[in-house]
C-alpha atoms as a PDB file:
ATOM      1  CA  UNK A   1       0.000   0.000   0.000  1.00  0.00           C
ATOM      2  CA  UNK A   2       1.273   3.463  -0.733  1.00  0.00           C
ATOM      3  CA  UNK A   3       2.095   5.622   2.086  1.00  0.00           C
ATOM      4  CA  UNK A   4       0.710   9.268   2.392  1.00  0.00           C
ATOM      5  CA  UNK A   5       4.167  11.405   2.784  1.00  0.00           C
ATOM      6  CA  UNK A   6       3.902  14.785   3.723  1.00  0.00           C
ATOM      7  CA  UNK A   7       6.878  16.981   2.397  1.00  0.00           C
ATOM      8  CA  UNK A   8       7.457  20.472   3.942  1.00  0.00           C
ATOM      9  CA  UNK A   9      10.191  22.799   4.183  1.00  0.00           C
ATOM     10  CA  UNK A  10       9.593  24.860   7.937  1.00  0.00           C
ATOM     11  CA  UNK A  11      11.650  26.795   9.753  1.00  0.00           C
ATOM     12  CA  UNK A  12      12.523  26.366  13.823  1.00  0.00           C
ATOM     13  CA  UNK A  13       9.823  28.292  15.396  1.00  0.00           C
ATOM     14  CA  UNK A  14       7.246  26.117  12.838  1.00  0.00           C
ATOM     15  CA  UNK A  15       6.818  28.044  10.139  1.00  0.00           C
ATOM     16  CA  UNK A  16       5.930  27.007   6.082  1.00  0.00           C
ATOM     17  CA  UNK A  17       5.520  30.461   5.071  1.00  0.00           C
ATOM     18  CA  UNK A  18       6.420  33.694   6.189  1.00  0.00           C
ATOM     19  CA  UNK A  19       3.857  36.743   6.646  1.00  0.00           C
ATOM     20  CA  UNK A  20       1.331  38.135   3.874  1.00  0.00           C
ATOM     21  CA  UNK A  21       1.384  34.659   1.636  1.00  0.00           C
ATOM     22  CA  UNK A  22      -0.291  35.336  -1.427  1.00  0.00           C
ATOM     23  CA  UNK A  23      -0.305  35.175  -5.096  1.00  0.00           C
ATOM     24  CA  UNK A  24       2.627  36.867  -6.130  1.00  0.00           C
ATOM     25  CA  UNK A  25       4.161  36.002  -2.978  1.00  0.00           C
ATOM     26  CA  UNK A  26       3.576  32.574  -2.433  1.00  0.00           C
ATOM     27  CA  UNK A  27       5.945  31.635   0.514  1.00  0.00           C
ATOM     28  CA  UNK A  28       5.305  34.996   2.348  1.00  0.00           C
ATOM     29  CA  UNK A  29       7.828  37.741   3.454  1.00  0.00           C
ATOM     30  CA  UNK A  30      10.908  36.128   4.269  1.00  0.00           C
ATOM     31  CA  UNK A  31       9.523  32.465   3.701  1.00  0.00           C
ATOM     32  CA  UNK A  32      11.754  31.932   0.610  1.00  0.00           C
ATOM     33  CA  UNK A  33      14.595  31.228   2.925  1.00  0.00           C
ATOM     34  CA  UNK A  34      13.195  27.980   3.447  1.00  0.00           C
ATOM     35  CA  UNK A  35      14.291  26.608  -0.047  1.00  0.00           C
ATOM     36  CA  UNK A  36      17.350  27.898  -0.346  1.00  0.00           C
ATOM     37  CA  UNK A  37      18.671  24.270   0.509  1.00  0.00           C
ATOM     38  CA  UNK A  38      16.871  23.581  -3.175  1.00  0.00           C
ATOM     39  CA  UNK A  39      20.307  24.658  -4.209  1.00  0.00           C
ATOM     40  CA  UNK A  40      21.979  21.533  -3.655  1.00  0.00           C
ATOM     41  CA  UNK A  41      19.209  19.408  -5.463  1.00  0.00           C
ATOM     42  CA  UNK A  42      21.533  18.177  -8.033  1.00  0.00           C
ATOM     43  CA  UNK A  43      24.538  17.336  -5.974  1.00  0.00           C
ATOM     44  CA  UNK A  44      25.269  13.873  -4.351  1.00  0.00           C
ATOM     45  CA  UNK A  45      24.193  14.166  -0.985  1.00  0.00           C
ATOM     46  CA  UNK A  46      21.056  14.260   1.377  1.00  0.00           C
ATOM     47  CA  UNK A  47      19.413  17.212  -0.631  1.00  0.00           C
ATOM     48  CA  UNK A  48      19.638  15.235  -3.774  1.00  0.00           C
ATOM     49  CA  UNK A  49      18.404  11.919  -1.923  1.00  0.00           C
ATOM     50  CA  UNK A  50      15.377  13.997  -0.915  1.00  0.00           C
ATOM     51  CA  UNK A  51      14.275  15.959  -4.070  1.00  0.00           C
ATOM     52  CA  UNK A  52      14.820  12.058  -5.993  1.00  0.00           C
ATOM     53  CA  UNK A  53      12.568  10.390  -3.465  1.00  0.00           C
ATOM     54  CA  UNK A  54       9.825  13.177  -3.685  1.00  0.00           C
ATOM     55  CA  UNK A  55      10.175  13.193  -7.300  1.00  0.00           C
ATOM     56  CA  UNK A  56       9.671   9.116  -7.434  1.00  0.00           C
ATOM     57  CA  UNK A  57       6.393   9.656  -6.014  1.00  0.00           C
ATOM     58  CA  UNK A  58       3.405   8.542  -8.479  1.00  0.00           C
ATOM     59  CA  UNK A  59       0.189  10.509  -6.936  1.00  0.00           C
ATOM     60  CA  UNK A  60       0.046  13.883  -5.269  1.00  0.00           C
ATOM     61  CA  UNK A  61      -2.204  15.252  -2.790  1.00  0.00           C
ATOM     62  CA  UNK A  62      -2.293  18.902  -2.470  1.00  0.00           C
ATOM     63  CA  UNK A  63      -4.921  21.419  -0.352  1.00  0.00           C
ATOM     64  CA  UNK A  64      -6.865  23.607  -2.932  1.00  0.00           C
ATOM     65  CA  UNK A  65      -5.037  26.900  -1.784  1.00  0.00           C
ATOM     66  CA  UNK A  66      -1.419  25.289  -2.245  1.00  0.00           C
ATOM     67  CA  UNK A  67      -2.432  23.954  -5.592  1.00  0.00           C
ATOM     68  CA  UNK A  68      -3.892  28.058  -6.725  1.00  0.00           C
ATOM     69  CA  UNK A  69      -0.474  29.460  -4.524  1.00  0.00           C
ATOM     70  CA  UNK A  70       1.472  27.330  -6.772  1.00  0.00           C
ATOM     71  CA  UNK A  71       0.054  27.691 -10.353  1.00  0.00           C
ATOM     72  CA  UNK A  72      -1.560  24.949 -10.471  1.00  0.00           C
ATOM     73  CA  UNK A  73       1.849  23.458 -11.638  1.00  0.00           C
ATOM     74  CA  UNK A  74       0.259  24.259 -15.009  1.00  0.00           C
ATOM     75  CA  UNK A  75      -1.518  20.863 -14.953  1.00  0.00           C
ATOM     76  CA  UNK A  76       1.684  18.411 -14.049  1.00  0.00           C
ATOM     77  CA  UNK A  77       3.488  18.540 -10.582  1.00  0.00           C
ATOM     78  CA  UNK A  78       6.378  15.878 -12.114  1.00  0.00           C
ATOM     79  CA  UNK A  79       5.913  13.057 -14.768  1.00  0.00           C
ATOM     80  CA  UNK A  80       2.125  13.501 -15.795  1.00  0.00           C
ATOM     81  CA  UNK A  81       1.372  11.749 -11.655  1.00  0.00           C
ATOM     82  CA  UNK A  82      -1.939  12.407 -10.991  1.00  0.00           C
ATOM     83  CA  UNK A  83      -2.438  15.207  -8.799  1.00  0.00           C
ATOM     84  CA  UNK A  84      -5.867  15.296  -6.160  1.00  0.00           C
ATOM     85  CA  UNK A  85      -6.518  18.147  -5.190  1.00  0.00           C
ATOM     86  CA  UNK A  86      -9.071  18.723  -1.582  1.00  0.00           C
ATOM     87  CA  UNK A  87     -11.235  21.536  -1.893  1.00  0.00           C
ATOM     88  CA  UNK A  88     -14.298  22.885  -0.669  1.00  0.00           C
ATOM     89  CA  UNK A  89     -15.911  23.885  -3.511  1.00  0.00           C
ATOM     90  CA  UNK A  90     -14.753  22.238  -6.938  1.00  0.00           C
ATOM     91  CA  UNK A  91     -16.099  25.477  -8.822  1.00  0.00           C
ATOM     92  CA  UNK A  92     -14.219  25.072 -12.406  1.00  0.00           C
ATOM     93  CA  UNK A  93     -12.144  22.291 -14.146  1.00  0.00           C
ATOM     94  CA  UNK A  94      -8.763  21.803 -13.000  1.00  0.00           C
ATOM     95  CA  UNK A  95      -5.883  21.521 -16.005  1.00  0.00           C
ATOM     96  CA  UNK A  96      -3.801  18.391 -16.818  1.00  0.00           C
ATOM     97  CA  UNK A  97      -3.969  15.367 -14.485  1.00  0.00           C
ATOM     98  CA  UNK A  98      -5.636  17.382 -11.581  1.00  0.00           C
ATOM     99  CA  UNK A  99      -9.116  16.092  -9.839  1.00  0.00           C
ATOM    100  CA  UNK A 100     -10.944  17.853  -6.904  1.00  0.00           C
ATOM    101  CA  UNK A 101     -12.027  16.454  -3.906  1.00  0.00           C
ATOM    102  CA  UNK A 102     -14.233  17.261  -1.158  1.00  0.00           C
ATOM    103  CA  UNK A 103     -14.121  14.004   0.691  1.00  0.00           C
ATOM    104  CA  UNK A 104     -10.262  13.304   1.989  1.00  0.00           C
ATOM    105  CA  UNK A 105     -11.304   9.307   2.168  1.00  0.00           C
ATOM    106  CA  UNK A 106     -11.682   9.318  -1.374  1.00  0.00           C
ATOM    107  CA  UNK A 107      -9.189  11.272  -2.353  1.00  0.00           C
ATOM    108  CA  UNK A 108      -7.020   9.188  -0.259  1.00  0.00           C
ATOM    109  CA  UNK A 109      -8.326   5.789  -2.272  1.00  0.00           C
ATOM    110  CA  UNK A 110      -7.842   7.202  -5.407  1.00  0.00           C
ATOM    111  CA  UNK A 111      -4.170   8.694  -4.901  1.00  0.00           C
ATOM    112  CA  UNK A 112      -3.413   5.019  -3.057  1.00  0.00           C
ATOM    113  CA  UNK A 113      -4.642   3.620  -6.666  1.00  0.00           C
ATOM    114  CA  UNK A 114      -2.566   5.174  -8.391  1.00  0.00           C
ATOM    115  CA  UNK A 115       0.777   5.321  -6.545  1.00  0.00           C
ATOM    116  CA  UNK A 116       0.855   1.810  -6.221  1.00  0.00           C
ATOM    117  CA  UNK A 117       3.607   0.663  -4.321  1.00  0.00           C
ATOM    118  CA  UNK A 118       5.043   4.077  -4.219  1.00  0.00           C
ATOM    119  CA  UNK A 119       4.754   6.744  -1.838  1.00  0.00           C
ATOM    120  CA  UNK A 120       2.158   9.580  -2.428  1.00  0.00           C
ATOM    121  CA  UNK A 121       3.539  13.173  -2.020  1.00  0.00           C
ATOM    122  CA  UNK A 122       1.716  15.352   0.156  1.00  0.00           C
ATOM    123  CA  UNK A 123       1.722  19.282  -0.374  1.00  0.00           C
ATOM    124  CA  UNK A 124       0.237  21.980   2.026  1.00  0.00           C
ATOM    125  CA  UNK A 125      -0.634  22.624   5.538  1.00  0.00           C
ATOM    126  CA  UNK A 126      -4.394  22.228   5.118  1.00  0.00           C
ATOM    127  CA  UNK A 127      -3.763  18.902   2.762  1.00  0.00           C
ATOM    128  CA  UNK A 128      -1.446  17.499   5.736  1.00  0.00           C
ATOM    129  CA  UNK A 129      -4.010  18.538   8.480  1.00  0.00           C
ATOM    130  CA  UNK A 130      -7.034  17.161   6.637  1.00  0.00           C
ATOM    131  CA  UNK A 131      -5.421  13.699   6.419  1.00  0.00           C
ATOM    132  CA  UNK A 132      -3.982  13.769   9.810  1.00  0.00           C
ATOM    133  CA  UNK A 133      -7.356  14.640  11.151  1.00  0.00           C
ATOM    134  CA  UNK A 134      -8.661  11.476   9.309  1.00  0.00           C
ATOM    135  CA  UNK A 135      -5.995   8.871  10.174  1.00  0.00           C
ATOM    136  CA  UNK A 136      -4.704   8.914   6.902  1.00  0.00           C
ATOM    137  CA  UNK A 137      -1.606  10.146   7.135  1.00  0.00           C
ATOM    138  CA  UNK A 138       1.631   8.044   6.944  1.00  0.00           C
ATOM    139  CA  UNK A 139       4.819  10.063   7.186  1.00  0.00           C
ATOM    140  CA  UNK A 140       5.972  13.742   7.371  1.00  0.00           C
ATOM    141  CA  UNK A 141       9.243  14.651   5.359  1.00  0.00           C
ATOM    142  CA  UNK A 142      10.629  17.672   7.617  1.00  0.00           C
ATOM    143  CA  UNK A 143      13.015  19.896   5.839  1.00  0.00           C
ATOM    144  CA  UNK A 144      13.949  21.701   9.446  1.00  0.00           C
ATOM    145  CA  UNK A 145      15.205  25.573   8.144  1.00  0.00           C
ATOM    146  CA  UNK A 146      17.749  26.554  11.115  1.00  0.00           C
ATOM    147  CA  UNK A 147      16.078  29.849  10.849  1.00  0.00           C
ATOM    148  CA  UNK A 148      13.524  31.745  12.653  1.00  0.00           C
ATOM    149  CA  UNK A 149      10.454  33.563  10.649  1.00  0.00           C
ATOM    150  CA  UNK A 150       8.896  34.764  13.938  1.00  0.00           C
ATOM    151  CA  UNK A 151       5.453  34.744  12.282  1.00  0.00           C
ATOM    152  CA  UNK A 152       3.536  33.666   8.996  1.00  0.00           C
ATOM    153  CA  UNK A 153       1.562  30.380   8.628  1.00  0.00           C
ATOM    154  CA  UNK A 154       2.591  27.414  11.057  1.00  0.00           C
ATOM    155  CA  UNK A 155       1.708  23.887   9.455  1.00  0.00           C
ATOM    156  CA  UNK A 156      -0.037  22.101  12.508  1.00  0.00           C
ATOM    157  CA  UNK A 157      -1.848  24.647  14.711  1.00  0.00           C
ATOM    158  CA  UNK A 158      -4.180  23.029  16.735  1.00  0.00           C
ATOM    159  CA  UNK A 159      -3.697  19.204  16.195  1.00  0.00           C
ATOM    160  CA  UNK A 160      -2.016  16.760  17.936  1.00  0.00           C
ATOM    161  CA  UNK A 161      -0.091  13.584  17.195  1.00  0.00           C
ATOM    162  CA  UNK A 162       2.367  10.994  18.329  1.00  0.00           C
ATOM    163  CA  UNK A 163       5.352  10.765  15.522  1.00  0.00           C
ATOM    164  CA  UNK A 164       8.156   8.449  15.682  1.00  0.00           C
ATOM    165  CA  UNK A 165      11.806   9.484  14.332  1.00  0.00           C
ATOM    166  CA  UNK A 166      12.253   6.600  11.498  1.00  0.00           C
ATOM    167  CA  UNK A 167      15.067   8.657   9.508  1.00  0.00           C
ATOM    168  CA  UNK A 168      17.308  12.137   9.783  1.00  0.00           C
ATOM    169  CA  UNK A 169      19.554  13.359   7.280  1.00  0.00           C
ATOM    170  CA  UNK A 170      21.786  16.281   7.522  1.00  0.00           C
ATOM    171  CA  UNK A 171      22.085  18.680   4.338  1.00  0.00           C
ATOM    172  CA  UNK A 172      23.140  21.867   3.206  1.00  0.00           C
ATOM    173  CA  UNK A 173      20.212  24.546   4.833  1.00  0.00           C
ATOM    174  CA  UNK A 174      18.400  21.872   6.128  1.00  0.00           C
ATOM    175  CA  UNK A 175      17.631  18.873   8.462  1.00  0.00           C
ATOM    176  CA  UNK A 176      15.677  16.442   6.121  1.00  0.00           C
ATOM    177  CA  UNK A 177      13.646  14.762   9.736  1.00  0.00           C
ATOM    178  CA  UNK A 178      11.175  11.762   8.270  1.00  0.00           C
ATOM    179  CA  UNK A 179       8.675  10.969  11.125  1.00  0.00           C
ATOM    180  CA  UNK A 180       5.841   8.387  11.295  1.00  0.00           C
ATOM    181  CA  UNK A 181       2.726   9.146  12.347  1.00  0.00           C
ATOM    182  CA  UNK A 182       2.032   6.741  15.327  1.00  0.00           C
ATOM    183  CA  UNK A 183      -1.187   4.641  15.201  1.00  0.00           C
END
């Protein structure tokens, strides 16, 4: 079974975005700081390991305001995966290999479907907390930021789980932490 794998850059004080995210600036004041370890994608090392094993996903879940934020990654995240997209209102037709969703348990089957026996990447704070609130949530790839944003949008505010360190890799900008969510 495919495992739901949340990947999120965040920065010490639990930030995924700085202040004043919008379109036209997506990761908020200050908030790009979180990539910058996106710089080493194409070097041998943990960064590389990281940006391979997101990118070896076959099925994306994204939150609706994540999947505007970004573009809509002009129909294709990576590869032509499908990408399921929760939402609240499906009000228009998504582009490429896009679906909305409104209920996270089906969303969840179909992405399973179609990952296989690969992992599913999981984008966006409301995605990860939807799927979290519904037990459906495997994993969460931390890309710890040793930086503080002092304010912005946090990625778990107000829910609770038990994780369980399974893997921690040191790379350039970043701590890449890989947690299971504990049943």
């Amino acid at each position: 079974m495919a495992l739901t794998r949340l990947y999120m850059a965040m920065s010490l004080d639990g930030y995924i975005a700085g202040p004043d995210d919008r379109p036209g600036q997506e990761l908020g004041r200050g908030g790009g700081r979180l990539f910058n370890w996106l710089d080493h994608r194409n070097e041998p090392g943990p960064d590389g390991q990281v940006v391979a094993e997101a990118m070896a996903t076959r099925a994306v879940i994204t939150g609706r305001r994540t999947f505007e934020l970004a573009g809509r990654w002009q129909g294709d995240h990576h590869d032509g995966v499908p990408i399921h997209v929760l939402t609240h209102h499906p009000d228009d037709e998504p582009p490429g290999s896009a679906r909305y969703y409104t209920e996270v348990a089906a969303c969840v089957a179909d992405a399973r479907a179609a990952a296989g026996d690969q992992a599913i990447l999981v984008h966006g704070a409301g995605a990860a907390q939807a799927l979290l609130a519904a037990g459906q949530l495997d994993e969460l790839e931390i890309h710890l930021v040793p930086v503080l944003l002092g304010d912005g949008r946090r990625l778990f505010d107000g829910h609770a789980a038990e994780l369980r360190l399974v893997r921690r890799l040191d790379g350039h900008d970043a701590t890449h932490l890989r947690y299971q969510v504990v049943r």
